[in-house]
PDB file of N, CA and C in Angstrom:
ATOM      1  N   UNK A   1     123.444 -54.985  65.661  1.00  0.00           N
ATOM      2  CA  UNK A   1     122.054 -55.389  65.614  1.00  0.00           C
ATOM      3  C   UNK A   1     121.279 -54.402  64.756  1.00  0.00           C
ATOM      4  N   UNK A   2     121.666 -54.345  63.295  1.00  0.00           N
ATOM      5  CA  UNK A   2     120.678 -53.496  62.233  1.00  0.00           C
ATOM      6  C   UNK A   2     119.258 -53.684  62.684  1.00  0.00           C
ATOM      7  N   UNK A   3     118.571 -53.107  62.736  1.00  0.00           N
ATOM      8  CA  UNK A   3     117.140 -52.472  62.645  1.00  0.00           C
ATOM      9  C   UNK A   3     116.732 -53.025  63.706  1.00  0.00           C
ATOM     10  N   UNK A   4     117.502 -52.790  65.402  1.00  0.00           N
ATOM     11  CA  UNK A   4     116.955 -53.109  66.680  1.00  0.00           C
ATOM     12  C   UNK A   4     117.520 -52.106  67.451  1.00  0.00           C
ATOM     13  N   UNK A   5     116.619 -52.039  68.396  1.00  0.00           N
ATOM     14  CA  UNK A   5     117.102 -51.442  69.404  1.00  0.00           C
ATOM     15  C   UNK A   5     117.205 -51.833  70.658  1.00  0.00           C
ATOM     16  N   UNK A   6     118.662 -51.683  71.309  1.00  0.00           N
ATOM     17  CA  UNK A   6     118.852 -51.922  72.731  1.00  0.00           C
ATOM     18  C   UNK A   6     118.701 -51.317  73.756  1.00  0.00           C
ATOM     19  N   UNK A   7     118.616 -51.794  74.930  1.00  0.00           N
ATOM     20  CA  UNK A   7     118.563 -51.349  76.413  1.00  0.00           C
ATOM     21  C   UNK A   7     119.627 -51.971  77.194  1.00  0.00           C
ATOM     22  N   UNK A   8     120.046 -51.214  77.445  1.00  0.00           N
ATOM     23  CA  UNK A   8     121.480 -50.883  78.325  1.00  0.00           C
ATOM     24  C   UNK A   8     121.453 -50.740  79.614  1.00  0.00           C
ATOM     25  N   UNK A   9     122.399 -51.247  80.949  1.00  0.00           N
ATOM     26  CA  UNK A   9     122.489 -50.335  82.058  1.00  0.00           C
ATOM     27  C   UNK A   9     123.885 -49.097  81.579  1.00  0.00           C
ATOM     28  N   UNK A  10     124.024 -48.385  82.413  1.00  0.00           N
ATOM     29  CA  UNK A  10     124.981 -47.548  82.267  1.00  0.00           C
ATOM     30  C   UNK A  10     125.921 -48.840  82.103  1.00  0.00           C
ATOM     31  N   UNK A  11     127.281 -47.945  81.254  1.00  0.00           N
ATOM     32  CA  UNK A  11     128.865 -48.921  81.338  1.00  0.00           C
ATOM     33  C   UNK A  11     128.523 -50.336  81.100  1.00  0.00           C
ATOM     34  N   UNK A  12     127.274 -50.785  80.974  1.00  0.00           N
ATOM     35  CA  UNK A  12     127.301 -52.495  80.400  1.00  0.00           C
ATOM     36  C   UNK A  12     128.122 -52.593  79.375  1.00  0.00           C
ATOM     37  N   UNK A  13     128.720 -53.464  78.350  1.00  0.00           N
ATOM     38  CA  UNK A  13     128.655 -53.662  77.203  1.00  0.00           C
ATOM     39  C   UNK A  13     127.595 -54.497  76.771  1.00  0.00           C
ATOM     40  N   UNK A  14     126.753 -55.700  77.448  1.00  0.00           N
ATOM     41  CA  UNK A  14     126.122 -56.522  76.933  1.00  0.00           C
ATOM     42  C   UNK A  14     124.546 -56.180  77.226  1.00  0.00           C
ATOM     43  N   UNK A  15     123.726 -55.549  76.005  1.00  0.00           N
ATOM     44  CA  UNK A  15     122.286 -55.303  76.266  1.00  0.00           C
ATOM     45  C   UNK A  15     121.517 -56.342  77.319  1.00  0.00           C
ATOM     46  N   UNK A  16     120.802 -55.785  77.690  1.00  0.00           N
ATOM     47  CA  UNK A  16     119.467 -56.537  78.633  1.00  0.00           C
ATOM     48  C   UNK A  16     118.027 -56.756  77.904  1.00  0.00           C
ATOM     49  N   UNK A  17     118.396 -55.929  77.241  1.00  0.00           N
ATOM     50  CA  UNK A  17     116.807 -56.504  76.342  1.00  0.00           C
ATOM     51  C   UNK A  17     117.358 -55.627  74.800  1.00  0.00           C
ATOM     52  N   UNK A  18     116.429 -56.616  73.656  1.00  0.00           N
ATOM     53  CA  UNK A  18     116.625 -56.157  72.321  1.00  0.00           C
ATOM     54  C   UNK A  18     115.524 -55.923  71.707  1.00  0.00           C
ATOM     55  N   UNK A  19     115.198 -54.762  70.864  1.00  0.00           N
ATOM     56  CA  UNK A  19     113.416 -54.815  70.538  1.00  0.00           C
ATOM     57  C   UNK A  19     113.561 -54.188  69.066  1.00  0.00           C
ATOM     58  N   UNK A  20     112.575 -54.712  68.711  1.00  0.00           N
ATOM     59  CA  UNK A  20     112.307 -53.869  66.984  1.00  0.00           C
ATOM     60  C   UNK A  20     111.706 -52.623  66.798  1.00  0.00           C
ATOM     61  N   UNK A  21     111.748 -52.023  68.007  1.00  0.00           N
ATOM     62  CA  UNK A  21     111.188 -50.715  67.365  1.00  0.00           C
ATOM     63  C   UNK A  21     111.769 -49.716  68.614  1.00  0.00           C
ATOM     64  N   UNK A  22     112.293 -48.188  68.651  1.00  0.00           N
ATOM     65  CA  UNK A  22     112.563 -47.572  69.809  1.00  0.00           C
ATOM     66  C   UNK A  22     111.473 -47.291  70.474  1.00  0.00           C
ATOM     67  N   UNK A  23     110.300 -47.269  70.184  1.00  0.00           N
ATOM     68  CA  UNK A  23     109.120 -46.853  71.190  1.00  0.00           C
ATOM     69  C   UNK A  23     108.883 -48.456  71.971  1.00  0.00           C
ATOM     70  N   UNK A  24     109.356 -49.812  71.836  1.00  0.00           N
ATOM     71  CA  UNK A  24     109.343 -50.532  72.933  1.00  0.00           C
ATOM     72  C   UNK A  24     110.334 -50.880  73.541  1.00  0.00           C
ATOM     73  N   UNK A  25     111.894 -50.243  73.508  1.00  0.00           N
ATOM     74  CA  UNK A  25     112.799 -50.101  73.886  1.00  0.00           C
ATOM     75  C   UNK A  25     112.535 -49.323  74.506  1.00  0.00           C
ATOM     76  N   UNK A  26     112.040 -47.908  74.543  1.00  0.00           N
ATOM     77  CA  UNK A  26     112.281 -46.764  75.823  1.00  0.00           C
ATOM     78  C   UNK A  26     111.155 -46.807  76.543  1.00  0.00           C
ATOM     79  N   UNK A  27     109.636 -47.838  76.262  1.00  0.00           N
ATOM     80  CA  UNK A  27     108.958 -48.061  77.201  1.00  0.00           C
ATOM     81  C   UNK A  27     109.549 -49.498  78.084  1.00  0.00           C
ATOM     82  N   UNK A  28     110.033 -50.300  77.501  1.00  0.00           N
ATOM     83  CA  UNK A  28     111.064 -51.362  78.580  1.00  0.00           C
ATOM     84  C   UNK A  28     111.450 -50.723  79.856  1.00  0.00           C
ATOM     85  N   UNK A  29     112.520 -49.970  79.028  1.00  0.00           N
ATOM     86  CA  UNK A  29     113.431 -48.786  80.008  1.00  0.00           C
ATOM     87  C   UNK A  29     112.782 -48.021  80.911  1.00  0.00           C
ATOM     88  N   UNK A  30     111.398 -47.817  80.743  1.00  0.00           N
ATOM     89  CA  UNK A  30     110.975 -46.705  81.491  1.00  0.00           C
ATOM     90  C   UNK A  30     110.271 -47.740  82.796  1.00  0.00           C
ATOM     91  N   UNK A  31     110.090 -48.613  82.244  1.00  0.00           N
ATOM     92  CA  UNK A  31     108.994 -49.968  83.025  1.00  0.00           C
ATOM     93  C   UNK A  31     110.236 -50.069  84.356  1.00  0.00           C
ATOM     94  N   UNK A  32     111.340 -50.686  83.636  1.00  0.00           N
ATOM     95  CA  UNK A  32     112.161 -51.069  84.791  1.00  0.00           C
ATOM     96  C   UNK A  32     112.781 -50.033  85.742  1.00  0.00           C
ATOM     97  N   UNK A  33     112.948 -48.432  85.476  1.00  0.00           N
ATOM     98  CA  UNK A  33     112.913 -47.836  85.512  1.00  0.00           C
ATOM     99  C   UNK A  33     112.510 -47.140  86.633  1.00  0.00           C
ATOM    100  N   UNK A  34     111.036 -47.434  86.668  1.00  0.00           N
ATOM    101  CA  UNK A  34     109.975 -47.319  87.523  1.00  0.00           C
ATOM    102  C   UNK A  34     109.967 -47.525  88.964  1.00  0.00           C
ATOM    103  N   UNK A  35     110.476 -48.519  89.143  1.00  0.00           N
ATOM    104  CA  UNK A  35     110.873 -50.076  90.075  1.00  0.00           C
ATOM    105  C   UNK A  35     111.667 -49.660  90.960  1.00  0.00           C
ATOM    106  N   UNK A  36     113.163 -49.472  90.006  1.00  0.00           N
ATOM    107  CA  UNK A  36     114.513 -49.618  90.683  1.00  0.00           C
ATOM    108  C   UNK A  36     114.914 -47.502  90.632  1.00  0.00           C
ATOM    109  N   UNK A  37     114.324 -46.903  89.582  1.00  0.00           N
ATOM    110  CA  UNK A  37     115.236 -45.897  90.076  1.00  0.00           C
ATOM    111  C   UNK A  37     116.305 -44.953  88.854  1.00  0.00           C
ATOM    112  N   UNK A  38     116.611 -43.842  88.485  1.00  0.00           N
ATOM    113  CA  UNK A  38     117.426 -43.661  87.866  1.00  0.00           C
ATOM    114  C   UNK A  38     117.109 -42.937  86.752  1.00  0.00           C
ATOM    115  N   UNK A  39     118.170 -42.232  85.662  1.00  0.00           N
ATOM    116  CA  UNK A  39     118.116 -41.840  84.502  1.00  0.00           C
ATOM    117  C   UNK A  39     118.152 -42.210  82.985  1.00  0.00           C
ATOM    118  N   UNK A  40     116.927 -42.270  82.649  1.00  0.00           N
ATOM    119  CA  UNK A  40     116.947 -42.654  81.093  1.00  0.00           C
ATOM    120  C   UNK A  40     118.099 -41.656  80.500  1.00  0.00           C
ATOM    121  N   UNK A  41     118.344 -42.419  79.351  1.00  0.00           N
ATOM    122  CA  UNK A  41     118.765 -41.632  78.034  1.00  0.00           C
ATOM    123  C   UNK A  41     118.702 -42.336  76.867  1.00  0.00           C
ATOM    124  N   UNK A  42     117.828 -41.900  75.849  1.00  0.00           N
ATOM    125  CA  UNK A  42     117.461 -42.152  74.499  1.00  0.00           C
ATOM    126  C   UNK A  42     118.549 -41.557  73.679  1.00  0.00           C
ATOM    127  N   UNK A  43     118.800 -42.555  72.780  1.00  0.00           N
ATOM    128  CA  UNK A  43     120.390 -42.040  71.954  1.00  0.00           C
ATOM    129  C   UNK A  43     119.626 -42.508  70.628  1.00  0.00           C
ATOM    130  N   UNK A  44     119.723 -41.568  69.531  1.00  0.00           N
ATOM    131  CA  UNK A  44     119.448 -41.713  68.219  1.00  0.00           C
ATOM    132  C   UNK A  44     120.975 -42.705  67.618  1.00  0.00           C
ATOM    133  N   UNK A  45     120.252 -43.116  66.688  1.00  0.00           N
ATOM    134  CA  UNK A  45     121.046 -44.013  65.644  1.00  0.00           C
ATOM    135  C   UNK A  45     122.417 -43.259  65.569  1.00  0.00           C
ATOM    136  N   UNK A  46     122.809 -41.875  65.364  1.00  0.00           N
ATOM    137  CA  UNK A  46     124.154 -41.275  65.544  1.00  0.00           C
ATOM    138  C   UNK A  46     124.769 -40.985  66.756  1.00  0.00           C
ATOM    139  N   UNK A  47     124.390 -41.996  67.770  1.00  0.00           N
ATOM    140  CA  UNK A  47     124.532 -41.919  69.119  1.00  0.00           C
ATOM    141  C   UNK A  47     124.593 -40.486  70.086  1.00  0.00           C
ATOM    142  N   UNK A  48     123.822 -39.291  69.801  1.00  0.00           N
ATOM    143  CA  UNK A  48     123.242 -38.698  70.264  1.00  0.00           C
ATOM    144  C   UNK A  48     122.314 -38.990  71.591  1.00  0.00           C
ATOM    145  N   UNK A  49     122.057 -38.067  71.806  1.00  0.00           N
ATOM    146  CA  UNK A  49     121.075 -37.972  73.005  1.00  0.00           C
ATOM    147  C   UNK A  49     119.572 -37.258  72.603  1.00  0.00           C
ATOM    148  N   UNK A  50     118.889 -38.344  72.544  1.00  0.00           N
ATOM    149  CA  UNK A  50     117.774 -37.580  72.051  1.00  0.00           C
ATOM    150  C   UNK A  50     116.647 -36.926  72.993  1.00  0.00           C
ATOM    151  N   UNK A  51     116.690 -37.148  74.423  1.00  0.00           N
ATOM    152  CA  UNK A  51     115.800 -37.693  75.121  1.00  0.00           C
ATOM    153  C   UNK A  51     116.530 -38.313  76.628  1.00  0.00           C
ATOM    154  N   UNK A  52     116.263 -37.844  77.371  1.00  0.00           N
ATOM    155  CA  UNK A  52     116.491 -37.833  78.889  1.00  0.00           C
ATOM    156  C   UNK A  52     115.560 -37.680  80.415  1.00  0.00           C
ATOM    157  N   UNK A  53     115.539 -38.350  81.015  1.00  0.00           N
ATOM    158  CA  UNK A  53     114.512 -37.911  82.034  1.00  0.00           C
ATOM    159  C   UNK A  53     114.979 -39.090  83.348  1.00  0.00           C
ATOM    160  N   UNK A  54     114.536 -38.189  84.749  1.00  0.00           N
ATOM    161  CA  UNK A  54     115.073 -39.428  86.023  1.00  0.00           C
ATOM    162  C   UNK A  54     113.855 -39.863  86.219  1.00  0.00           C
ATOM    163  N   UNK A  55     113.453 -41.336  86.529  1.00  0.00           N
ATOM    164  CA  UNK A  55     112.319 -41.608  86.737  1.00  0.00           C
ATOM    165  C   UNK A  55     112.832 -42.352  88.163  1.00  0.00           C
ATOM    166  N   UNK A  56     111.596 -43.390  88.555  1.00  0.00           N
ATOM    167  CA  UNK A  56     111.864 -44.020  89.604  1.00  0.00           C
ATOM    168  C   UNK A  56     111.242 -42.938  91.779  1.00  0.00           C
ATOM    169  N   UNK A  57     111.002 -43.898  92.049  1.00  0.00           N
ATOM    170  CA  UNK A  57     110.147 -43.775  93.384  1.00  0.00           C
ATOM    171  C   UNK A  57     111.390 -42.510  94.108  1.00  0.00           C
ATOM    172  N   UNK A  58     112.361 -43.359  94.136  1.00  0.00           N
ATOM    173  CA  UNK A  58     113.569 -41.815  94.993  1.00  0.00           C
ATOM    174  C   UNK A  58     113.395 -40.506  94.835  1.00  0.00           C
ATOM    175  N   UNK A  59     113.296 -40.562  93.351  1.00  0.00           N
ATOM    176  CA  UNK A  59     113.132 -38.997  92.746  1.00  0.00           C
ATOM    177  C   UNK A  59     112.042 -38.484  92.913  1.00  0.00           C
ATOM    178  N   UNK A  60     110.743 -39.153  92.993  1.00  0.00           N
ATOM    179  CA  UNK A  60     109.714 -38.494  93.039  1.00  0.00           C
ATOM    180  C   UNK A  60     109.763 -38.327  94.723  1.00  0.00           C
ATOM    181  N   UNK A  61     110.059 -38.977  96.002  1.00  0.00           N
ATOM    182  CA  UNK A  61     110.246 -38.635  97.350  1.00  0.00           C
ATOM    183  C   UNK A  61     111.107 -37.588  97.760  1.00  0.00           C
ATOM    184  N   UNK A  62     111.376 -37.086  96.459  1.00  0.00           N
ATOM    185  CA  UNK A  62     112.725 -35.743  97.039  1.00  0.00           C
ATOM    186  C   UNK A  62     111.921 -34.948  95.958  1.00  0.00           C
ATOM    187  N   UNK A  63     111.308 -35.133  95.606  1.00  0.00           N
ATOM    188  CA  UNK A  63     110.465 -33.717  94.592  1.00  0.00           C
ATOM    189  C   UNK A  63     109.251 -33.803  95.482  1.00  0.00           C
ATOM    190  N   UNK A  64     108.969 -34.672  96.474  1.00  0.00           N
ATOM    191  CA  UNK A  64     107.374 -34.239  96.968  1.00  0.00           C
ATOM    192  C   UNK A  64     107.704 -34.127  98.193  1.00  0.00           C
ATOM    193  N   UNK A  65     108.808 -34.345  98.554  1.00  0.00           N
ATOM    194  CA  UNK A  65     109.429 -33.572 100.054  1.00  0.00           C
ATOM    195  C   UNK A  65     109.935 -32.438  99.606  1.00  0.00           C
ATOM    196  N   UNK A  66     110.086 -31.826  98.411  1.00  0.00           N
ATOM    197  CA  UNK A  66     110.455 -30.544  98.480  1.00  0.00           C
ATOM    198  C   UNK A  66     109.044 -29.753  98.312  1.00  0.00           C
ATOM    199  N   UNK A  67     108.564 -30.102  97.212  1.00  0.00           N
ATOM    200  CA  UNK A  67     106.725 -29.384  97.318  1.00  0.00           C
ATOM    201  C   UNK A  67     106.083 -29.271  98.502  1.00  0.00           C
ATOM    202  N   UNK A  68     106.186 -30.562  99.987  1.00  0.00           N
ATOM    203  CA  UNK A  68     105.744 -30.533 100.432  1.00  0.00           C
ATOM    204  C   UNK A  68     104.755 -31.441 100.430  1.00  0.00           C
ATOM    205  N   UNK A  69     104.808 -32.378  99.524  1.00  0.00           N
ATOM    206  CA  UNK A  69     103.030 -33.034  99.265  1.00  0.00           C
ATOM    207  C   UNK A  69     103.480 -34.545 100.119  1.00  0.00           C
ATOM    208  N   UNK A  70     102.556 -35.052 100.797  1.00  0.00           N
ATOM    209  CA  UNK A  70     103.019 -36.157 101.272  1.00  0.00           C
ATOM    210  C   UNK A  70     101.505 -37.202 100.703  1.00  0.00           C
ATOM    211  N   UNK A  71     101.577 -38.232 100.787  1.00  0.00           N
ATOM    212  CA  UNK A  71     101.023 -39.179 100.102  1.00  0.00           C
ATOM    213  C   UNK A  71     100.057 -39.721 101.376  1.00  0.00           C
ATOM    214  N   UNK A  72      99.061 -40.262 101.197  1.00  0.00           N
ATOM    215  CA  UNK A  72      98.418 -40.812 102.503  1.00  0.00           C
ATOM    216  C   UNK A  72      97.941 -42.428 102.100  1.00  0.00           C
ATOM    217  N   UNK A  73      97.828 -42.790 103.273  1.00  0.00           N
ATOM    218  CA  UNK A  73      97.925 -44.515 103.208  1.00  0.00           C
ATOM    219  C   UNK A  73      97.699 -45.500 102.444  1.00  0.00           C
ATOM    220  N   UNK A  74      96.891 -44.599 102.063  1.00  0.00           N
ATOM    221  CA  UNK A  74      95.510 -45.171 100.718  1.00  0.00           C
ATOM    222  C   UNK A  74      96.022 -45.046  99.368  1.00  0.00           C
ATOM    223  N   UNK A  75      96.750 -44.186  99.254  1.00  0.00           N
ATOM    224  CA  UNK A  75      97.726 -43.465  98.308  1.00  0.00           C
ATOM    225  C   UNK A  75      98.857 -44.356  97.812  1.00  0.00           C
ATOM    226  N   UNK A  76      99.444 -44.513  99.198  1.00  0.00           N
ATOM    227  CA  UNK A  76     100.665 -45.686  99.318  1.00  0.00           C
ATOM    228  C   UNK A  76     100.003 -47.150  98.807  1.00  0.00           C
ATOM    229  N   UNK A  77      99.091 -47.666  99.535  1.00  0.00           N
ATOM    230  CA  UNK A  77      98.753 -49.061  99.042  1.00  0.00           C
ATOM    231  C   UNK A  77      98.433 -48.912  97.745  1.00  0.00           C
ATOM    232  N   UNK A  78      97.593 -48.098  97.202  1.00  0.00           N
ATOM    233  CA  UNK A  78      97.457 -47.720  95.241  1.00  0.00           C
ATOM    234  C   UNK A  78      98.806 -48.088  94.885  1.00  0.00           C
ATOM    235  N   UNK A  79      99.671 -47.634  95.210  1.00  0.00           N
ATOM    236  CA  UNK A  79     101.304 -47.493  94.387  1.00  0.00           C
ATOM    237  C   UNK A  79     101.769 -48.634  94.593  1.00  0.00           C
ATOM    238  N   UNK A  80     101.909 -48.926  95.627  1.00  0.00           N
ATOM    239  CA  UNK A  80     102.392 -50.631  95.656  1.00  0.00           C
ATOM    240  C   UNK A  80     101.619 -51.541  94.682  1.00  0.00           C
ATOM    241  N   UNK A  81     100.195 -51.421  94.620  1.00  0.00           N
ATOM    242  CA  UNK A  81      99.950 -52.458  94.142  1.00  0.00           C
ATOM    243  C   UNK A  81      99.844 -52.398  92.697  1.00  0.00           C
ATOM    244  N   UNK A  82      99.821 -51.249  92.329  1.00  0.00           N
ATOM    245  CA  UNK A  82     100.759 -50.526  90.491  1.00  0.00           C
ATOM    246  C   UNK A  82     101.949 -51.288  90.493  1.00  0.00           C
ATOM    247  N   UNK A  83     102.313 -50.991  91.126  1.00  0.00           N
ATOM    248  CA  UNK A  83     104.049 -51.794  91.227  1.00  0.00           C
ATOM    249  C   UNK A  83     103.784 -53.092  91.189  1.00  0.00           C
ATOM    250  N   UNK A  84     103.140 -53.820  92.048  1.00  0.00           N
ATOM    251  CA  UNK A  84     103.177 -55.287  91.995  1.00  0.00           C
ATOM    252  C   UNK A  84     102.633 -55.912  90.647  1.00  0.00           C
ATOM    253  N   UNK A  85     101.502 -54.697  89.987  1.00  0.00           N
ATOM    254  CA  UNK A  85     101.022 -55.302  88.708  1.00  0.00           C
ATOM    255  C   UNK A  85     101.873 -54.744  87.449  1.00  0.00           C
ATOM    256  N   UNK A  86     102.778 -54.384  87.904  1.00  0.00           N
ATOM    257  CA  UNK A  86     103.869 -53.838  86.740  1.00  0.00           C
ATOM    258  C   UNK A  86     103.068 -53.100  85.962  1.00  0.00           C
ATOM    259  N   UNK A  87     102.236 -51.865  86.397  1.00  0.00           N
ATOM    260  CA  UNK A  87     101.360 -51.065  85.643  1.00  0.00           C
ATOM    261  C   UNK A  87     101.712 -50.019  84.516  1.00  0.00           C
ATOM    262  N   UNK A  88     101.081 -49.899  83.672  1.00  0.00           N
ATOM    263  CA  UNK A  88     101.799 -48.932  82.795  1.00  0.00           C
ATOM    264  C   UNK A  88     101.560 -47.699  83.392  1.00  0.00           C
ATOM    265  N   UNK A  89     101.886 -46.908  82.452  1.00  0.00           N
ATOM    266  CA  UNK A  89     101.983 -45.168  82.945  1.00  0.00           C
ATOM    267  C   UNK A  89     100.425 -44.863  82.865  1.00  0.00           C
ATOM    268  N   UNK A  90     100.199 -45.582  81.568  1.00  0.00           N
ATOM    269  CA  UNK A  90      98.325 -45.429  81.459  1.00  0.00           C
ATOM    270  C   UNK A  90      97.430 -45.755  82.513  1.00  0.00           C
ATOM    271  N   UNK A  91      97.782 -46.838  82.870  1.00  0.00           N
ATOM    272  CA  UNK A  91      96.901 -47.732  83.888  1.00  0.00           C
ATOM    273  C   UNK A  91      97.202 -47.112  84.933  1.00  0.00           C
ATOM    274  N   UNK A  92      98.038 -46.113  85.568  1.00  0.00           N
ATOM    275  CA  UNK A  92      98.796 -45.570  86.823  1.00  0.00           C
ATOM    276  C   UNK A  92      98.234 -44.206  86.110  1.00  0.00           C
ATOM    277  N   UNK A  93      97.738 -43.575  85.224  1.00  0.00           N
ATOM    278  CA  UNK A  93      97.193 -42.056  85.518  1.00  0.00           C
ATOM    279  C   UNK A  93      95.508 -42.862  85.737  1.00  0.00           C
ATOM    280  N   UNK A  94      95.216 -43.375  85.168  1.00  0.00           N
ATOM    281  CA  UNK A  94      93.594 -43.842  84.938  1.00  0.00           C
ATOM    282  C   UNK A  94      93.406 -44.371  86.280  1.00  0.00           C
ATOM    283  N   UNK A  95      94.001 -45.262  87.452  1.00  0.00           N
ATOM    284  CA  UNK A  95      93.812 -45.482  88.646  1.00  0.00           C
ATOM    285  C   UNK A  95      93.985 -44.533  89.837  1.00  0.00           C
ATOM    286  N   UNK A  96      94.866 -43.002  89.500  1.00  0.00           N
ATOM    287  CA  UNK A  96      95.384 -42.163  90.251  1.00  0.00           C
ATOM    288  C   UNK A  96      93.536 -41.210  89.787  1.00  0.00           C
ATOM    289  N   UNK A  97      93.366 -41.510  88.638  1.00  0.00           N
ATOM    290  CA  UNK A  97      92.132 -40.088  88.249  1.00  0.00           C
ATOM    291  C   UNK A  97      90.852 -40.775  89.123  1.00  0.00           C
ATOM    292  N   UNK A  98      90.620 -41.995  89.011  1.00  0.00           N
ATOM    293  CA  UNK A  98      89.733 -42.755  89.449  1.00  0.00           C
ATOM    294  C   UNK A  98      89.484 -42.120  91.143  1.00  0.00           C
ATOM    295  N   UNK A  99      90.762 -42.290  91.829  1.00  0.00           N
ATOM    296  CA  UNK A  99      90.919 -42.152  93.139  1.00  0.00           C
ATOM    297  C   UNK A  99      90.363 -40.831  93.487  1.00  0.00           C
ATOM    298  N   UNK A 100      90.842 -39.806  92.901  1.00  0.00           N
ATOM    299  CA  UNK A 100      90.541 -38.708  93.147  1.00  0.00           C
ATOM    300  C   UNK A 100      89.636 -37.648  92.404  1.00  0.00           C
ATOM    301  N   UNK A 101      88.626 -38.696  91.982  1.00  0.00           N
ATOM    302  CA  UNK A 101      87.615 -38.196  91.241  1.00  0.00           C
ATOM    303  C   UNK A 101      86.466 -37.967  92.033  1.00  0.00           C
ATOM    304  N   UNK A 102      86.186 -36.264  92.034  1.00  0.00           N
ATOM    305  CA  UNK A 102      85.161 -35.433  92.723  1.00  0.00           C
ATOM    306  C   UNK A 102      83.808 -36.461  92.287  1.00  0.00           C
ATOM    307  N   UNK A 103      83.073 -36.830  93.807  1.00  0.00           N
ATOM    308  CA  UNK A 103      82.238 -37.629  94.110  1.00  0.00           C
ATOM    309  C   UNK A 103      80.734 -36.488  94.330  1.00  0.00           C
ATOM    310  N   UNK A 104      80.233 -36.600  92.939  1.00  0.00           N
ATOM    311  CA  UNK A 104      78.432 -35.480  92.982  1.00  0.00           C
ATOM    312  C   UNK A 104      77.923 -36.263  93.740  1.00  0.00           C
TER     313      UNK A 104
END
């Protein structure tokens, strides 16, 4: 597939999605990502690794049980309903700043 880029699960052979450019290939990836769980990896055209990161709800419940930070109710229903609107990363910092924006 000259001048596309795919999205993969691990060990697939057959892509899940095909896109014309890598910046909507690794935002795909990061979307679904989100949802279900797991580790990106961005591979340059010489199949390298350009780019890596774990995203997904698990990882962040074992990084904020290790900090210590726990989330409160209000907190939780925000996130679900990010999730239900398949929110971007934008729309999910701009609704998180909203929330916790010091009230003069």
């Amino acid at each position: 597939m000259e001048g596309r880029w795919q999205v993969k699960h691990e060990g697939a052979s057959r892509a899940v999605g095909v896109y014309s450019s890598q910046a909507e290939a690794t935002e795909a990836a990061k979307s679904n990502l989100r949802r279900s769980g797991g580790e990106l990896m961005v591979q340059g055209r010489d199949g390298r690794i350009r780019e890596s990161m774990t995203l997904g709800r698990d990882s962040m419940a074992k990084i904020a049980a290790i900090e210590g930070i726990h989330l409160s109710p209000q907190s939780m229903r925000t996130l679900r309903e990010l999730d239900r609107r398949d929110a971007s990363s934008e729309e999910r910092r701009r609704s998180i700043a909203r929330q916790f924006r010091k009230k003069v």
